[in-house]
Protein backbone atom coordinates (compact mmCIF):
# COMPACT_ATOMS: atom_id res chain seq x y z
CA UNK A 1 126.78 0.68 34.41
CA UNK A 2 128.50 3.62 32.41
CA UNK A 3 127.00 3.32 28.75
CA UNK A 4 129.98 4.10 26.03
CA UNK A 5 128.43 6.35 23.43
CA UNK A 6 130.14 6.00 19.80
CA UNK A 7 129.89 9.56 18.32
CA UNK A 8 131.56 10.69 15.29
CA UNK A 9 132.88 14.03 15.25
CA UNK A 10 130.37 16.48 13.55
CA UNK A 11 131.58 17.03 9.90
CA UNK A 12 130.78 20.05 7.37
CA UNK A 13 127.37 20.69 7.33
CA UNK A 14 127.38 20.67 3.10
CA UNK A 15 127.26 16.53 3.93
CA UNK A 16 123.85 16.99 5.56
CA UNK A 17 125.67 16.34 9.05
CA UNK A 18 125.17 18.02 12.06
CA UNK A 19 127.16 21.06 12.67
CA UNK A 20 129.04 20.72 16.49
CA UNK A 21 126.81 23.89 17.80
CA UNK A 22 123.73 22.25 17.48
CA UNK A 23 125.44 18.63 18.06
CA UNK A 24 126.43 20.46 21.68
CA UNK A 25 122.95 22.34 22.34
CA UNK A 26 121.10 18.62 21.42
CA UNK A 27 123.27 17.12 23.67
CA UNK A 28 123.12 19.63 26.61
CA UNK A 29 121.34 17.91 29.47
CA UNK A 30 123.68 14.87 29.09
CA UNK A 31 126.59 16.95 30.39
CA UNK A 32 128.02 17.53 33.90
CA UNK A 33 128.00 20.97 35.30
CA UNK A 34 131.16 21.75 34.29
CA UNK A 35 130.95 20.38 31.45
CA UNK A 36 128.00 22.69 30.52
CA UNK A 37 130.04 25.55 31.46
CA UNK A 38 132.39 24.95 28.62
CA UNK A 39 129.38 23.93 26.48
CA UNK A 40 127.60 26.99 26.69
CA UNK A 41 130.93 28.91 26.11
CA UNK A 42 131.65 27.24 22.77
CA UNK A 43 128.34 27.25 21.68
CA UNK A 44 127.84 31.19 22.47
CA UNK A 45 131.44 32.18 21.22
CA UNK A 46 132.34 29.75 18.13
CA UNK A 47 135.04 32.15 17.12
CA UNK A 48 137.30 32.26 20.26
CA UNK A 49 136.32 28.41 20.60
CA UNK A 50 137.87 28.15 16.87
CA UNK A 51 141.23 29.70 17.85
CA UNK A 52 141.84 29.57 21.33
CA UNK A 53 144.41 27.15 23.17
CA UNK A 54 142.61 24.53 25.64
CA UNK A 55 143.81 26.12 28.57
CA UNK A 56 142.52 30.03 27.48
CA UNK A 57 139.12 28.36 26.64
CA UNK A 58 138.61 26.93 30.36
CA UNK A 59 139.66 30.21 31.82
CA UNK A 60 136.81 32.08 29.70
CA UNK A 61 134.39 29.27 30.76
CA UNK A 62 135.77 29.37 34.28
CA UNK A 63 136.94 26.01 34.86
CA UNK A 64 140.02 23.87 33.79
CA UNK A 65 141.89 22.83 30.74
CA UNK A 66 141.28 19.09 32.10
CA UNK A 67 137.41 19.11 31.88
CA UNK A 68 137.80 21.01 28.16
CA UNK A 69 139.62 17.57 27.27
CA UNK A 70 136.83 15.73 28.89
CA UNK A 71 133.93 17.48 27.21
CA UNK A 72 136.13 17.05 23.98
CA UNK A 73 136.03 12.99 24.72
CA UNK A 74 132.56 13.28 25.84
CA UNK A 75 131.39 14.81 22.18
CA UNK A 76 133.26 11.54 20.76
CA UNK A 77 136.52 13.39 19.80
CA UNK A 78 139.82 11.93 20.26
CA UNK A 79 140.74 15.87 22.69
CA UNK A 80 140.43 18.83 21.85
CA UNK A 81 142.30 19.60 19.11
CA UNK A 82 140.23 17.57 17.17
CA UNK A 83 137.07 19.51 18.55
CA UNK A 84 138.69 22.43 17.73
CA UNK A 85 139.03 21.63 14.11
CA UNK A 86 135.41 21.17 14.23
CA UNK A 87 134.72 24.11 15.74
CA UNK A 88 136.85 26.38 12.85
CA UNK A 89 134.80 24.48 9.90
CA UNK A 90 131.88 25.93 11.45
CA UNK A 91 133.12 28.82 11.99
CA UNK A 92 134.28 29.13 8.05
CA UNK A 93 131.31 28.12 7.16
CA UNK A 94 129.23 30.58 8.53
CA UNK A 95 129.55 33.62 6.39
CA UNK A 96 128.88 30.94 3.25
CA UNK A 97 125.97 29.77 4.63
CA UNK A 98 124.26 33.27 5.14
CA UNK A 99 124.59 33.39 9.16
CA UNK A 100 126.23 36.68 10.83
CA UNK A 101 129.43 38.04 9.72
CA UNK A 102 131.76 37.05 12.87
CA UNK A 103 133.20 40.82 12.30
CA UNK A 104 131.86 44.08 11.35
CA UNK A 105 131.16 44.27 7.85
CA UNK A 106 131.65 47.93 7.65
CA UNK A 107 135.60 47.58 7.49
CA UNK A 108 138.30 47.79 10.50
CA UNK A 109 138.01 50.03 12.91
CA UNK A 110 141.71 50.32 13.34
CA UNK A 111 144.56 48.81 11.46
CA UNK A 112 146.10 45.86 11.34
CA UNK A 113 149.02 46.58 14.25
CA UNK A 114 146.30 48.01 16.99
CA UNK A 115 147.08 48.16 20.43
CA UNK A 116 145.49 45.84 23.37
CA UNK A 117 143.34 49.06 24.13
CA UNK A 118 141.81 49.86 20.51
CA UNK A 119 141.54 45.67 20.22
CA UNK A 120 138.88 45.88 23.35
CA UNK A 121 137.32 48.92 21.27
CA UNK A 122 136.59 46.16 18.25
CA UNK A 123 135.47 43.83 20.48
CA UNK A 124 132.68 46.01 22.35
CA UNK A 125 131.92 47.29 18.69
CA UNK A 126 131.49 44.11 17.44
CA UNK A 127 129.61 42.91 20.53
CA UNK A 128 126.77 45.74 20.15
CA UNK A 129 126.07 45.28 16.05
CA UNK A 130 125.99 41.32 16.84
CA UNK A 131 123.59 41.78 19.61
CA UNK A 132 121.51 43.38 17.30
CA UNK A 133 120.85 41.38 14.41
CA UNK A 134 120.47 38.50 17.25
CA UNK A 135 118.14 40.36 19.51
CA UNK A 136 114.69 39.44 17.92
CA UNK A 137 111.65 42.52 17.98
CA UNK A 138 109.07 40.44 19.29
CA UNK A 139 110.59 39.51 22.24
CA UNK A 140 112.33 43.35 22.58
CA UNK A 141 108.18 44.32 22.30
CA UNK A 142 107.40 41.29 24.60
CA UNK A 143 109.48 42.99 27.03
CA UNK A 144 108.65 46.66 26.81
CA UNK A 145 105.05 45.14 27.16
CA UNK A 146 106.21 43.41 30.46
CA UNK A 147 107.56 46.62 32.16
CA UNK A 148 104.87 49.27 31.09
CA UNK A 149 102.20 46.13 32.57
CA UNK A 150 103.84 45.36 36.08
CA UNK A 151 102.79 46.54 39.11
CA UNK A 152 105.77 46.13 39.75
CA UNK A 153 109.55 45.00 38.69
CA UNK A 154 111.37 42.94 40.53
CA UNK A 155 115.23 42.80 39.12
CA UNK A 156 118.18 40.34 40.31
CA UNK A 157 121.60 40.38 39.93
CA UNK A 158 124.47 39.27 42.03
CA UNK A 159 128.47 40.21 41.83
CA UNK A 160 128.57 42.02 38.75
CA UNK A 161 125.68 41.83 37.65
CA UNK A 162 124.39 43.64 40.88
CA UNK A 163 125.55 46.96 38.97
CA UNK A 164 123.67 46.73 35.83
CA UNK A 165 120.69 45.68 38.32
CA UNK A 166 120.93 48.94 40.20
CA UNK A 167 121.42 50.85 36.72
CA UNK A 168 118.44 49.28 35.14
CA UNK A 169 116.37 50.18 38.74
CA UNK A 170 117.50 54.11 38.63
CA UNK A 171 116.22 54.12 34.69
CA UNK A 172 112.67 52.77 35.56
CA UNK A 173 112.35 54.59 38.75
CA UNK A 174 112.71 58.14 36.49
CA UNK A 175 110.06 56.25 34.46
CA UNK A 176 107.90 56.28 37.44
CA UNK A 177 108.15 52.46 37.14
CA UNK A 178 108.11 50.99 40.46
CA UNK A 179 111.60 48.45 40.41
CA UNK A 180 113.12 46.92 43.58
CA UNK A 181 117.01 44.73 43.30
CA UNK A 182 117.68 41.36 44.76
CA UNK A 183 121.87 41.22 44.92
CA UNK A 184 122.49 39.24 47.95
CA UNK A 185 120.42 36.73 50.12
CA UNK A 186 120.31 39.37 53.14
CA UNK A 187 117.27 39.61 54.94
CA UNK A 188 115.43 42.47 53.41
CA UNK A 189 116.14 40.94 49.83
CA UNK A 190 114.45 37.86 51.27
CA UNK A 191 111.45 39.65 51.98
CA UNK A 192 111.10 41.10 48.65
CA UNK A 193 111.10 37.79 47.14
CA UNK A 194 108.08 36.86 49.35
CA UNK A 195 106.42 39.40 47.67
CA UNK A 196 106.52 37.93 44.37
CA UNK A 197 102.98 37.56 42.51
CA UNK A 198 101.22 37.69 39.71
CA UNK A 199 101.31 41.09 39.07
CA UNK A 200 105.21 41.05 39.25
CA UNK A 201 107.85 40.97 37.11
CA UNK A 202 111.00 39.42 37.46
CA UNK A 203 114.13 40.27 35.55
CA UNK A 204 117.06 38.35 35.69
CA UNK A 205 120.84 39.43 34.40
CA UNK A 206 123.12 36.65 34.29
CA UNK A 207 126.93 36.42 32.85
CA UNK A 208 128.06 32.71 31.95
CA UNK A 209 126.70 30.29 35.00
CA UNK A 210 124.19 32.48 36.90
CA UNK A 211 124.30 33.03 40.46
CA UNK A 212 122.24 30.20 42.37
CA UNK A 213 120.53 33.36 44.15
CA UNK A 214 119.18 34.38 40.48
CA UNK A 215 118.11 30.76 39.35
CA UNK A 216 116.10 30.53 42.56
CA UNK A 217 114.59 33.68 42.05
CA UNK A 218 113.59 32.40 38.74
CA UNK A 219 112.12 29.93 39.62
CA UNK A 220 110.25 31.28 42.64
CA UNK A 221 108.82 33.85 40.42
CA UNK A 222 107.45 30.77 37.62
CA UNK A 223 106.27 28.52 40.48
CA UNK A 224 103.86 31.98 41.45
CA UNK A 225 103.24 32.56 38.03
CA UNK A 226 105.25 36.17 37.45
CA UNK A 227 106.51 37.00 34.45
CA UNK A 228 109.58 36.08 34.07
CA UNK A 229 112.33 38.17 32.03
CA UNK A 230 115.96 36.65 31.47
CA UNK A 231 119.00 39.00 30.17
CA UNK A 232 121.63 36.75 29.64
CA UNK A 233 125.00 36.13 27.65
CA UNK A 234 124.65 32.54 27.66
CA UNK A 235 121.70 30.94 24.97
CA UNK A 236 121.94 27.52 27.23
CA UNK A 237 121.60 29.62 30.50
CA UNK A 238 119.40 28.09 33.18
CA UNK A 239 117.92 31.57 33.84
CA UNK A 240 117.31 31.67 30.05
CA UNK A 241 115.59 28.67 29.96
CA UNK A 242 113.46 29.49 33.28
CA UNK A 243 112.48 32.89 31.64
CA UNK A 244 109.49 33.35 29.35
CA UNK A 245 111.03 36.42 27.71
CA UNK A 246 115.18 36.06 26.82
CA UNK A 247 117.13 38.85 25.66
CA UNK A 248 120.90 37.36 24.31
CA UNK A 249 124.06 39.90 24.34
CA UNK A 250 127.19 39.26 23.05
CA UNK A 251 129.73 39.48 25.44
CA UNK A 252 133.67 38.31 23.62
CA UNK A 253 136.35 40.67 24.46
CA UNK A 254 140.06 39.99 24.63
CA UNK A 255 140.31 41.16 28.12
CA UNK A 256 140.55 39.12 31.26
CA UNK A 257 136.87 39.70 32.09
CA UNK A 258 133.67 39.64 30.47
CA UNK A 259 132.47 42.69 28.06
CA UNK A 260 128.73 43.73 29.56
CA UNK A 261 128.83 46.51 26.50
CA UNK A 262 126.10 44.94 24.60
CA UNK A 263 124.26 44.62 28.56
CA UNK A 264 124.68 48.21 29.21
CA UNK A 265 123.21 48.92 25.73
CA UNK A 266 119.96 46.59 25.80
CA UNK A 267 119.65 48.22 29.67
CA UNK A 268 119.47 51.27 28.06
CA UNK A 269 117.45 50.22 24.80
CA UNK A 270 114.69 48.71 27.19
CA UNK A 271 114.25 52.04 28.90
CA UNK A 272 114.17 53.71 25.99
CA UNK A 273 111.64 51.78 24.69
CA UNK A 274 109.54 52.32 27.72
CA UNK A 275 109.75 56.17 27.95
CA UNK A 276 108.63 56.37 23.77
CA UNK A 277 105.74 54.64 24.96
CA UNK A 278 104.46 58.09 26.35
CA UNK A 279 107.49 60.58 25.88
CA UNK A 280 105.25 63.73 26.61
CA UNK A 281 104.13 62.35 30.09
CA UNK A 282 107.55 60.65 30.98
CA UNK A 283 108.65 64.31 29.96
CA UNK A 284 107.00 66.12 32.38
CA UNK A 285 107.65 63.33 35.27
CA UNK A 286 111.77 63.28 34.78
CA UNK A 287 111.88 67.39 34.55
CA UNK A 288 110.05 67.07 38.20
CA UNK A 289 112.16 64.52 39.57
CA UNK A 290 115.13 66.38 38.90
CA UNK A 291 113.68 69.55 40.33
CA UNK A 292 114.05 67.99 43.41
């Protein structure tokens, strides 16, 4: 028998209540797929949550306007406006309570009338600088560690994703790093996953709900102990939560799709990061490989 579950709507946090971002993330086993899509949007993007209509909110979360009201009724509110509201007194809250600026403190990047173009711009800026103060330096070191250690890296990353995959691969393999992709279930991808020990690590890069390829990758690689390594733009991701190291971008934008900024960045940060371990050898091994 269905249990009804009397919840009142999470009020300002000055009260001592809890605020609906961690209400959600407590709550987040409880929900249904879907509805987890939509949580893990909301809880990763308060701002556009705040502000958006019901209906552009399921398209970012990639499902529909009707299971946004149902998640709304779920929490204990009446729809969604009411969630709403509760989302933009968090959202006002935040700069009060000493959390991240939702925009870039150093001023505007454009004025006040800018074009759809210079408004993506913003975004991306915005995206990069708040992946930043989220990203934390021991797990950035944690890693750096992992990659310079593997025999070898293992990186998945389907769709999309199977871009910044090959990217991160080319980076590493002037690195002298030894990285192999998993983008599709073919045969030979297969085969690499067989391979999976100890001695491996295994990155995965995930946008909103990961690939099923990628969470059973993840989990392949913790079931044979590898190290696992999750890239993700979504804190309540299953590959995040598989992973023993997580690295969280930002990804808003006002587009129609996804910004992978921030990813492209903290692709390129990583790599960094393993080349300064030994510039002067790394040097001398990326003037021969273009030689060639």
């Amino acid at each position: 028998m269905k249990q009804a579950i009397a919840i009142t709507a999470a009020p300002e946090a000055p009260h001592g209540h809890q605020a609906l971002s961690a209400y959600i993330t407590a709550r987040f086993d409880e929900f249904s797929r879907s509805q987890k899509d939509v949580a893990q949007y909301i809880v990763d993007h308060l701002d556009e949550a705040a502000f958006q209509t019901a209906e552009e909110l399921a398209r970012r979360a990639n499902t529909s306007s009707s299971t946004v009201v149902r998640f709304s009724q779920a929490l204990g509110f009446e729809g969604f406006p009411e969630l709403q509201q509760a989302a933009r007194d968090e959202y006002r809250r935040r700069p009060a309570s000493g959390a991240p600026e939702p925009l870039v403190g150093g001023g505007p990047l454009f004025s006040l009338d800018h074009t759809e173009f210079e408004s993506s711009l913003a975004a991306d800026h915005v995206n990069v600088e708040d992946t930043a103060h989220k990203l934390s330096r021991a797990d950035v070191e944690a890693a750096i560690d992992a990659i310079v250690g593997a025999d070898k890296v293992l990186i998945a990353g389907t769709d999309q994703m199977a871009f910044f995959a090959s990217y991160l691969r080319h980076l590493l393999m002037l690195l002298d790093v030894r990285a192999e992709i998993v983008a599709s279930p073919s045969q030979e991808a297969l085969g690499r996953l067989s391979r999976i020990d100890e001695q491996t690590l295994v990155v995965g890069l995930s946008a909103g709900r990961p690939h099923p390829l990628i969470t059973r990758t993840m989990k392949l690689a913790r079931h044979r102990h590898a190290t696992t390594l999750a890239i993700t733009d979504a804190t309540l991701s299953e590959v995040a939560r598989l992973a023993r190291i997580r690295l969280y971008y930002s990804s808003n934008t006002p587009a129609f799709v996804r910004s992978h900024t921030a990813l492209l960045s903290i692709i390129q940060a990583l790599a960094y990061g393993v080349y300064s371990r030994d510039a002067q050898q790394y040097d001398v091994r990326i003037k021969a490989f273009r030689l060639k």
